[in-house]
C-alpha atoms as a PDB file:
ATOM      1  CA  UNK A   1     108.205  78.413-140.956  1.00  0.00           C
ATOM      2  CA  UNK A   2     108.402  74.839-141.429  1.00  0.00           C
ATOM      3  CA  UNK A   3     110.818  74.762-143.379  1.00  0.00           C
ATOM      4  CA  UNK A   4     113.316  76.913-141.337  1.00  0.00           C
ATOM      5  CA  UNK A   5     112.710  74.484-138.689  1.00  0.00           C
ATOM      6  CA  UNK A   6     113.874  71.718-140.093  1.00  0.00           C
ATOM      7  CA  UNK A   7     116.898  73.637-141.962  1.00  0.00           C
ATOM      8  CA  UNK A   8     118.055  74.575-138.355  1.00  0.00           C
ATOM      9  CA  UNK A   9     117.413  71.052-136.945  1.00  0.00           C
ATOM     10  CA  UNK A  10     119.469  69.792-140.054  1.00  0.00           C
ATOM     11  CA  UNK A  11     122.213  71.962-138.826  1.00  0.00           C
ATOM     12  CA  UNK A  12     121.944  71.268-134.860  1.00  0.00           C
ATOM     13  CA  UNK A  13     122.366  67.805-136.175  1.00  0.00           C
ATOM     14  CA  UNK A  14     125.606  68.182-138.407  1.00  0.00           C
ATOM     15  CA  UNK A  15     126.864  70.136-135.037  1.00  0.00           C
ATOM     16  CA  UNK A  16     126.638  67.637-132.727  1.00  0.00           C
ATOM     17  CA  UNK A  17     126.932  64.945-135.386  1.00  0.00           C
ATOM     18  CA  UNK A  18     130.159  66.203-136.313  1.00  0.00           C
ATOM     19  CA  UNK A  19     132.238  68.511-133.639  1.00  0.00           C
ATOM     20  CA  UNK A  20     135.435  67.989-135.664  1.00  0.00           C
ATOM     21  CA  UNK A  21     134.256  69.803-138.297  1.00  0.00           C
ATOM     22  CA  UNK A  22     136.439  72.935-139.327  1.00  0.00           C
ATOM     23  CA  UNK A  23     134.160  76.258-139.328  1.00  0.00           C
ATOM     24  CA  UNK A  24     134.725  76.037-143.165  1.00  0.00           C
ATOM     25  CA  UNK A  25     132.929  72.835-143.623  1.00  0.00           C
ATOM     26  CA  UNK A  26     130.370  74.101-141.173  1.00  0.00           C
ATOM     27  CA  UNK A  27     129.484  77.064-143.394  1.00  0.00           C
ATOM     28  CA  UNK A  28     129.667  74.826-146.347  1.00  0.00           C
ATOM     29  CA  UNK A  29     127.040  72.573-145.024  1.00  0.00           C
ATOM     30  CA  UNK A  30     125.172  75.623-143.720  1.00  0.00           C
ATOM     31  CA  UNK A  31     124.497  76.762-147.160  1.00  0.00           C
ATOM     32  CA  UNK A  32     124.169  73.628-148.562  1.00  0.00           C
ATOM     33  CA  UNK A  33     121.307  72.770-146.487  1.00  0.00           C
ATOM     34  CA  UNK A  34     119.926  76.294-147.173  1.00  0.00           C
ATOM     35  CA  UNK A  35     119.643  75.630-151.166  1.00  0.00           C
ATOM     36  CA  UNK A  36     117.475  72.869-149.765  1.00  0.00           C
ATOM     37  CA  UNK A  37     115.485  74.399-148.019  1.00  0.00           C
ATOM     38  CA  UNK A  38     114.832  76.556-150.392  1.00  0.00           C
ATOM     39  CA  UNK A  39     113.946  74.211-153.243  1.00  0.00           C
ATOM     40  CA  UNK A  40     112.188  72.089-150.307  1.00  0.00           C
ATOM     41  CA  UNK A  41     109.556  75.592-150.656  1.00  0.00           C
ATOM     42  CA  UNK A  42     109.482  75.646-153.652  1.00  0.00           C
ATOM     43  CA  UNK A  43     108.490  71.951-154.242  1.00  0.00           C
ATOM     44  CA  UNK A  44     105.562  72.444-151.505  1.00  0.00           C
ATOM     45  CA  UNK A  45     104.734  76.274-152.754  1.00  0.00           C
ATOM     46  CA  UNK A  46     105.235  77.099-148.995  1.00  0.00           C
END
C-alpha cells in the first residue's frame, strides 16, 4: 500500500509540476512511474 502511495504522489506531482504536459506524455510518465513501483516491491519484497 505503500508503494501505491507514493506512485500516486509521484504522479500528483508531475501534474501540477507540469500542466503543459500533452495527455500522451502524461500516460507515458504514468507507466513509467508504475514499472517503478513495481520493481520498488520487488526490491523491498512488499
Amino acid at each position: 500500500m505503500n508503494i501505491f502511495v507514493i506512485w500516486l504522489v509521484m504522479v500528483i506531482a508531475w501534474n501540477f509540476g507540469y500542466p503543459q504536459a500533452s495527455p500522451f506524455e502524461d500516460v507515458i510518465v504514468a507507466i513509467i512511474l508504475s514499472l517503478l513501483s513495481t520493481f520498488l516491491k520487488k526490491i523491498l519484497k512488499i
